[in-house]
C-alpha atoms as a PDB file:
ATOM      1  CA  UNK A   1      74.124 -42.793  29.265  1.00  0.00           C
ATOM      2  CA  UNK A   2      72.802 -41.759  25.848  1.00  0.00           C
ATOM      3  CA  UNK A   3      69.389 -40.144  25.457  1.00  0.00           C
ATOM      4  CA  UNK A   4      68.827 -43.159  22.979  1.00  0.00           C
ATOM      5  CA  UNK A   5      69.817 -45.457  25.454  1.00  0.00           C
ATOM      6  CA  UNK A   6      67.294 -44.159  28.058  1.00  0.00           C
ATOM      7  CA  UNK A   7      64.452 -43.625  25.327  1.00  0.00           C
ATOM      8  CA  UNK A   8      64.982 -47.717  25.009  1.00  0.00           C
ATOM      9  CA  UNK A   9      64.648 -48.354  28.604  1.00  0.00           C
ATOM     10  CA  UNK A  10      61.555 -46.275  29.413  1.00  0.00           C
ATOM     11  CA  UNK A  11      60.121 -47.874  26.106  1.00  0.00           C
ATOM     12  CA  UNK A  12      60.907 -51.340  26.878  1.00  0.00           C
ATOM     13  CA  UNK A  13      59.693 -50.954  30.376  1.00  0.00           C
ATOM     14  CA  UNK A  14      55.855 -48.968  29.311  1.00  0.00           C
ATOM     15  CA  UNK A  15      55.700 -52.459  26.847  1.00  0.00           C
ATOM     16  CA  UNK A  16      56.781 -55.048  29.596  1.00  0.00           C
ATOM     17  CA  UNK A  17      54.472 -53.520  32.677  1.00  0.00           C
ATOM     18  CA  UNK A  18      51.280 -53.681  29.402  1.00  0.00           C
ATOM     19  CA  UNK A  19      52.084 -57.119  28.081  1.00  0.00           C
ATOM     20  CA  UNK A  20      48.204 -57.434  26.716  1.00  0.00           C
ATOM     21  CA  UNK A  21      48.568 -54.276  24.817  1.00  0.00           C
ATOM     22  CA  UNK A  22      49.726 -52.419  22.095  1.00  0.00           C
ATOM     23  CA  UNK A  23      51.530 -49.054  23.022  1.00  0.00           C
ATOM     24  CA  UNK A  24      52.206 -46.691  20.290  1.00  0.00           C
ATOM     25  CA  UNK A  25      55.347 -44.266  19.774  1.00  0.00           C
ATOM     26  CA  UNK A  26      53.294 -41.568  20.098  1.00  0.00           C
ATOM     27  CA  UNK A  27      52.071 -42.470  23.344  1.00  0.00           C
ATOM     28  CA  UNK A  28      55.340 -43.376  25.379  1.00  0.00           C
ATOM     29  CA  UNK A  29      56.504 -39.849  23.382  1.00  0.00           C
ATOM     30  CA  UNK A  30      53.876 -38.367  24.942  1.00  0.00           C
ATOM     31  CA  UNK A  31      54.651 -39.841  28.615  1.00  0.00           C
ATOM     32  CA  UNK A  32      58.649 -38.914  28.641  1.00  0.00           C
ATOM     33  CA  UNK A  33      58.361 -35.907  27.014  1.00  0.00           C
ATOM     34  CA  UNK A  34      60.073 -36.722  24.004  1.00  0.00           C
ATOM     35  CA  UNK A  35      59.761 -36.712  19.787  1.00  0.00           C
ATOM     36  CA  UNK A  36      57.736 -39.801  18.691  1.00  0.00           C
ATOM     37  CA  UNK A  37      60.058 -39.489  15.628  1.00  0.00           C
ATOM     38  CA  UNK A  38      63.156 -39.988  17.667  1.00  0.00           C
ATOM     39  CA  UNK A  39      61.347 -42.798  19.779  1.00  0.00           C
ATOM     40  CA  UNK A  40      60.790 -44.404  16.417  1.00  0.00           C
ATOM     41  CA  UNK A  41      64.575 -44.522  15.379  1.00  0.00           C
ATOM     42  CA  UNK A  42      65.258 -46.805  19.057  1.00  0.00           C
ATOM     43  CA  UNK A  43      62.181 -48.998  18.285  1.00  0.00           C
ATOM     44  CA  UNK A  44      63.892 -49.799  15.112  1.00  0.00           C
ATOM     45  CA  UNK A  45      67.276 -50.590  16.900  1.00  0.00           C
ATOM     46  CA  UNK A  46      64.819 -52.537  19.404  1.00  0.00           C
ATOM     47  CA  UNK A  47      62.732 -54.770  16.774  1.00  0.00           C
ATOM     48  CA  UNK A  48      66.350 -55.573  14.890  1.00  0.00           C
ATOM     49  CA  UNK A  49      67.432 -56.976  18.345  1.00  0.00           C
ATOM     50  CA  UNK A  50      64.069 -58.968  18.578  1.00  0.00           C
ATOM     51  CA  UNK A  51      62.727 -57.267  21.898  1.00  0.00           C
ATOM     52  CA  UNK A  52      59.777 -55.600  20.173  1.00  0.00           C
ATOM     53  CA  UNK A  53      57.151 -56.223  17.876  1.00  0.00           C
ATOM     54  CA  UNK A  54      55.787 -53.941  15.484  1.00  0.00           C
ATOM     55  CA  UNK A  55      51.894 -53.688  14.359  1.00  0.00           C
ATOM     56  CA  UNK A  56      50.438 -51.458  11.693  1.00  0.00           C
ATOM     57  CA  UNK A  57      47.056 -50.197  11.052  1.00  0.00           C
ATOM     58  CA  UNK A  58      44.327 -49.098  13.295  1.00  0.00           C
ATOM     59  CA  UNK A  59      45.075 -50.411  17.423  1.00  0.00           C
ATOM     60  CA  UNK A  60      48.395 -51.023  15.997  1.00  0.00           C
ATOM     61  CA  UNK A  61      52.049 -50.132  17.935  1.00  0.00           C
ATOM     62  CA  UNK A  62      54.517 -52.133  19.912  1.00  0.00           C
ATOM     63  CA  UNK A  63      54.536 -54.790  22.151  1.00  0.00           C
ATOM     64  CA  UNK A  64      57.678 -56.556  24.116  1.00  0.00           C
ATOM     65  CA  UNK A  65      58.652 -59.674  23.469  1.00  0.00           C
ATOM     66  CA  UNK A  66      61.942 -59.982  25.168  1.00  0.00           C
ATOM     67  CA  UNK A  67      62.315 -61.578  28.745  1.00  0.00           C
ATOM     68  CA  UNK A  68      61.442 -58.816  31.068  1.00  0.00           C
ATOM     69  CA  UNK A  69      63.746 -61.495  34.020  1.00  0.00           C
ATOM     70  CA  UNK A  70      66.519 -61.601  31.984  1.00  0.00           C
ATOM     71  CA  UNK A  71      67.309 -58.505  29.499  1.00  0.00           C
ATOM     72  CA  UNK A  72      69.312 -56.603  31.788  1.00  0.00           C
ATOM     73  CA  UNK A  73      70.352 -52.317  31.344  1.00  0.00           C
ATOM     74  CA  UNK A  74      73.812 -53.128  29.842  1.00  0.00           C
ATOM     75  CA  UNK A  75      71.926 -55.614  27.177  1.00  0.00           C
ATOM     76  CA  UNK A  76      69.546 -52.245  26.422  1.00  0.00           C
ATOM     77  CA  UNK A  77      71.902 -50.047  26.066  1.00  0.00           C
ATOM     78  CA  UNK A  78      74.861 -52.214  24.445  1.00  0.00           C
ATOM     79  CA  UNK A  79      72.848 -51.846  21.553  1.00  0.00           C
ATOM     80  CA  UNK A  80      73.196 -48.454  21.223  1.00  0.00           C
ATOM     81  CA  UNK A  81      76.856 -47.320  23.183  1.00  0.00           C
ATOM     82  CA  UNK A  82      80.243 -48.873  22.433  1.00  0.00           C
ATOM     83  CA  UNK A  83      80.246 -50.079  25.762  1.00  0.00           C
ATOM     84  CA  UNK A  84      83.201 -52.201  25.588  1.00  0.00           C
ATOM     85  CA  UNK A  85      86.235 -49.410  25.832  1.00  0.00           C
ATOM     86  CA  UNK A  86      84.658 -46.012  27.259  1.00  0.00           C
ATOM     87  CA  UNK A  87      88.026 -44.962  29.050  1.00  0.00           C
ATOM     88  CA  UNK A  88      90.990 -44.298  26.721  1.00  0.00           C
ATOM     89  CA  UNK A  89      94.511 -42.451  27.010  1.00  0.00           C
ATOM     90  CA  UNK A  90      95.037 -40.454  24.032  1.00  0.00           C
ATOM     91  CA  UNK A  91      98.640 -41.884  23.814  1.00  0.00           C
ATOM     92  CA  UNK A  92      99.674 -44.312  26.154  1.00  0.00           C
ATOM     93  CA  UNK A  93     103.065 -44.653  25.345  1.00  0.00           C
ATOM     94  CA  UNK A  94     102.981 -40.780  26.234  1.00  0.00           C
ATOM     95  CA  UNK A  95     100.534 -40.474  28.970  1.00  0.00           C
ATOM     96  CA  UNK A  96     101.959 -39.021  32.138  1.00  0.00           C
ATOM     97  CA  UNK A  97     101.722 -40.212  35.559  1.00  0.00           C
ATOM     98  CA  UNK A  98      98.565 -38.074  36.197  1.00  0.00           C
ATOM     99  CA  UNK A  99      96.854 -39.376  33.252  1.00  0.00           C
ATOM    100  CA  UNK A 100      97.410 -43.007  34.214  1.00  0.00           C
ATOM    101  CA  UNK A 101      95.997 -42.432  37.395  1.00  0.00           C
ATOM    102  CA  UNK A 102      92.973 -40.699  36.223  1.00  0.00           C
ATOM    103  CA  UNK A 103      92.442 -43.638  33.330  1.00  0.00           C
ATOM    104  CA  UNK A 104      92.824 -46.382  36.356  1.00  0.00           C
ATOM    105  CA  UNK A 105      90.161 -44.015  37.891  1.00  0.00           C
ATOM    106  CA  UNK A 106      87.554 -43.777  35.017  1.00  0.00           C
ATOM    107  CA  UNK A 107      88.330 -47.374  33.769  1.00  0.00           C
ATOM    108  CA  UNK A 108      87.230 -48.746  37.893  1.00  0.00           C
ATOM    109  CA  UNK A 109      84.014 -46.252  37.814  1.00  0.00           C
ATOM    110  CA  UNK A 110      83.063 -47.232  33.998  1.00  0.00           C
ATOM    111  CA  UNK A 111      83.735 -51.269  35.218  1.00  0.00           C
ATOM    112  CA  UNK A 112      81.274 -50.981  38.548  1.00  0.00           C
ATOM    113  CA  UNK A 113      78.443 -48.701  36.555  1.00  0.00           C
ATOM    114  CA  UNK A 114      78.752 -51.843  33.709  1.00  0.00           C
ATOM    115  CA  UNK A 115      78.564 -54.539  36.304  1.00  0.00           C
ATOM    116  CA  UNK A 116      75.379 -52.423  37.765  1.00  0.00           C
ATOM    117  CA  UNK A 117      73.681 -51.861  34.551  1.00  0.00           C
ATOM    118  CA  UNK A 118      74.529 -55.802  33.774  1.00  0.00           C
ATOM    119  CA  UNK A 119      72.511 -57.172  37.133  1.00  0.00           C
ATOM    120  CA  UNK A 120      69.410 -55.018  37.153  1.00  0.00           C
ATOM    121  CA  UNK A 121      67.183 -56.229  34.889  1.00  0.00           C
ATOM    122  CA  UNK A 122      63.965 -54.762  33.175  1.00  0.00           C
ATOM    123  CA  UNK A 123      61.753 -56.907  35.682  1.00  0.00           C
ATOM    124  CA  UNK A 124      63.715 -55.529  38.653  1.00  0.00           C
ATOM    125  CA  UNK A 125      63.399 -52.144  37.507  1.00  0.00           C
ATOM    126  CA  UNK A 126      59.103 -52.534  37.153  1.00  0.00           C
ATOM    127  CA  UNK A 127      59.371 -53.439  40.703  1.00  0.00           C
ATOM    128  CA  UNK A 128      60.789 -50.910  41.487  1.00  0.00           C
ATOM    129  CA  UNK A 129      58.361 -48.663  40.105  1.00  0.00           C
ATOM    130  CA  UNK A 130      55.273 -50.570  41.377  1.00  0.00           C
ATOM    131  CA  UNK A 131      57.062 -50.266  44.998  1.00  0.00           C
ATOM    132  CA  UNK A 132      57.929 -46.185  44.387  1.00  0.00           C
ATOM    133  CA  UNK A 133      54.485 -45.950  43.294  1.00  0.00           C
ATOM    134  CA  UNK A 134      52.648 -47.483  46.463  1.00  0.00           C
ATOM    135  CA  UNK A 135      55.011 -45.267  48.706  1.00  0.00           C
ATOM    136  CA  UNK A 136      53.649 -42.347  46.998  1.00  0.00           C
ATOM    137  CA  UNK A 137      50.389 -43.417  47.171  1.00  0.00           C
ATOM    138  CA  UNK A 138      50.796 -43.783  50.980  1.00  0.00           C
ATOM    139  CA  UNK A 139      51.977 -40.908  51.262  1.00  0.00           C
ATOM    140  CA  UNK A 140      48.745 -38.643  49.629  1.00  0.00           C
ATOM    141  CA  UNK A 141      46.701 -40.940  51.260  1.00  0.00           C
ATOM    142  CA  UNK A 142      48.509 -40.086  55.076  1.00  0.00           C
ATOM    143  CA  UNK A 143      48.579 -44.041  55.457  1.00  0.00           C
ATOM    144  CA  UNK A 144      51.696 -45.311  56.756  1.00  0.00           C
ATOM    145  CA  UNK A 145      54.784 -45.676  54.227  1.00  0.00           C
ATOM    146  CA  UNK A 146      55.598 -49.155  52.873  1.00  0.00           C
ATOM    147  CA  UNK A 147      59.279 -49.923  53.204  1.00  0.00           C
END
């Protein structure tokens, strides 16, 4: 997965878990580590694919305003990786036995990561979070773990 790709996930998922707030590029930089100036380049991507809003001026930044139960990973980061033919043979009309093998390989991992990225959804993944979160919470706290 692209760094762009990821940058859009982490985004989208900061503006879907605030839905009452405006979250700057600066500040979800700032979080992941990252440039706020490449952060800016994937909110562009984002707004063109209407799953963020942009506000200017004092309080301003972004805000989701996609469907947090239905955009799913491979939506996210369609928009910015050809995912639609990631294995290739150079020359198939040349390829040896080897190389077919190793395509049918590649082409069977790239299909089962797609269908994963394609059912979890941004939604799922803030659960997932929240439930990560409570588990380490549990465990500072020397209360029992939740499962």
């Amino acid at each position: 997965m692209q760094k762009s790709s990821r940058l859009a996930i982490y985004a989208l998922m900061e503006l879907a878990a605030n839905p009452d707030r405006q979250i700057s590029a600066s500040e979800i930089g700032e979080k992941y580590r990252v440039s706020s100036h490449h952060l800016a380049k994937v909110f562009i991507s984002l707004g063109r694919a209407g799953l963020v809003q942009s506000i200017r001026g004092v309080g301003g930044g972004y805000s989701f305003t996609g469907n947090a139960k239905r955009l799913t990973l491979l939506d996210i980061i369609s928009l910015f990786e050809d995912t639609s033919s990631a294995c290739k043979l150079n020359d198939p009309s040349k390829a040896t036995d080897e190389e077919w093998v190793m395509f049918d390989i590649s082409k069977e991992i790239n299909d089962m990561a797609l269908a994963t990225y394609g059912s979890i959804t941004i939604a799922t993944l803030l659960k997932q979070v929240d439930r990560r979160g409570r588990i380490r919470a549990a465990k500072s706290d020397g209360t029992p773990a939740l499962t």
